[in-house]
Protein backbone atom coordinates (compact mmCIF):
# COMPACT_ATOMS: atom_id res chain seq x y z
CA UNK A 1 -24.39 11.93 -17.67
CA UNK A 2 -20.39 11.77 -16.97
CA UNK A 3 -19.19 14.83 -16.10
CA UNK A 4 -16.43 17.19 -17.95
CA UNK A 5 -12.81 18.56 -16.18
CA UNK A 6 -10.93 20.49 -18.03
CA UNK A 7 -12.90 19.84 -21.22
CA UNK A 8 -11.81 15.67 -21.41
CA UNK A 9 -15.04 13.73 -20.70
CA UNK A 10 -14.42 11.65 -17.48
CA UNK A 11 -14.91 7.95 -16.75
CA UNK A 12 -16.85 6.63 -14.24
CA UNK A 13 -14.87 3.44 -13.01
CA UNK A 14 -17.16 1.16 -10.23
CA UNK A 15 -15.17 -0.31 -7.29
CA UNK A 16 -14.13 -4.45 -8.50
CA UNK A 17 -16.24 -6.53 -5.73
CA UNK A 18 -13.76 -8.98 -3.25
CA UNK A 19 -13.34 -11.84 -5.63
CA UNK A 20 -12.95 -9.59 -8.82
CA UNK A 21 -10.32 -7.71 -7.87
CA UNK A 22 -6.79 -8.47 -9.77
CA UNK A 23 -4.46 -7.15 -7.13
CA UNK A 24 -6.37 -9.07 -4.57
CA UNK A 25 -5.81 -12.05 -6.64
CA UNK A 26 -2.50 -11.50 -7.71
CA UNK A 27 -1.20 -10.93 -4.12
CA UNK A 28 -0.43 -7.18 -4.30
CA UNK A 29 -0.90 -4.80 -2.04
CA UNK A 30 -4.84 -3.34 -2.86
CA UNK A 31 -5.80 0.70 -1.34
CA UNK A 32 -9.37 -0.69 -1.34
CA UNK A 33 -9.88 -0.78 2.58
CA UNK A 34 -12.04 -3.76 2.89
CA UNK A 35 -10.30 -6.14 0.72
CA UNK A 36 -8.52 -9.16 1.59
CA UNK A 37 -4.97 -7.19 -0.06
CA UNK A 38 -5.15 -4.28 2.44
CA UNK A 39 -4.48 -6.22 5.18
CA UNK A 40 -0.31 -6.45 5.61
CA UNK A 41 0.98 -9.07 7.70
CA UNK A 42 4.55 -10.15 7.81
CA UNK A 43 5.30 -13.93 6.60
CA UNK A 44 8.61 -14.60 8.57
CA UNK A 45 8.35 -15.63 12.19
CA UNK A 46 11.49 -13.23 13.24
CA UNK A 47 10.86 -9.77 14.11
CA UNK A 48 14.93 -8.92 14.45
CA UNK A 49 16.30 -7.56 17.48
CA UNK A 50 14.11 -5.67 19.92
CA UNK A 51 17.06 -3.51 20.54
CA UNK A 52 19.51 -1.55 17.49
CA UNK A 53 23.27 -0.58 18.93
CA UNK A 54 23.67 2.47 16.83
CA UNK A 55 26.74 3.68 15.60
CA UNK A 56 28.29 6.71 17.21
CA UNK A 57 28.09 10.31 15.45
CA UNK A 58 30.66 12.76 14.32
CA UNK A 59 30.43 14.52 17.53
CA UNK A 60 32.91 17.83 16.23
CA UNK A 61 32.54 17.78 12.75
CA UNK A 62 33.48 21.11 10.96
């Protein structure tokens, strides 16, 4: 028996399995933890610089 919030009658949606699931398959990023979209890996070989010069800062601004 689904249960009621707020008077609307609720759905109960089942997780899709590994294979099933459409952002999985369509190469989005998926919240499901154990799916193959979770995982986020970088596709480029360069990192950028190890270190940033950063601009200086309005030291006396009024």
């Amino acid at each position: 028996m689904p249960r009621r919030k707020y008077g609307r009658l609720r759905k109960v949606v089942e997780l899709p399995s590994k294979e099933n699931c459409s952002r999985c398959r369509s190469g989005k990023h998926c919240p499901i933890p154990d799916h193959s979209g979770n995982a986020v890996t970088p596709k480029k070989d360069w990192t950028g610089p190890k270190q940033l010069k950063k601009r200086p800062g309005k030291k006396n601004h009024k």
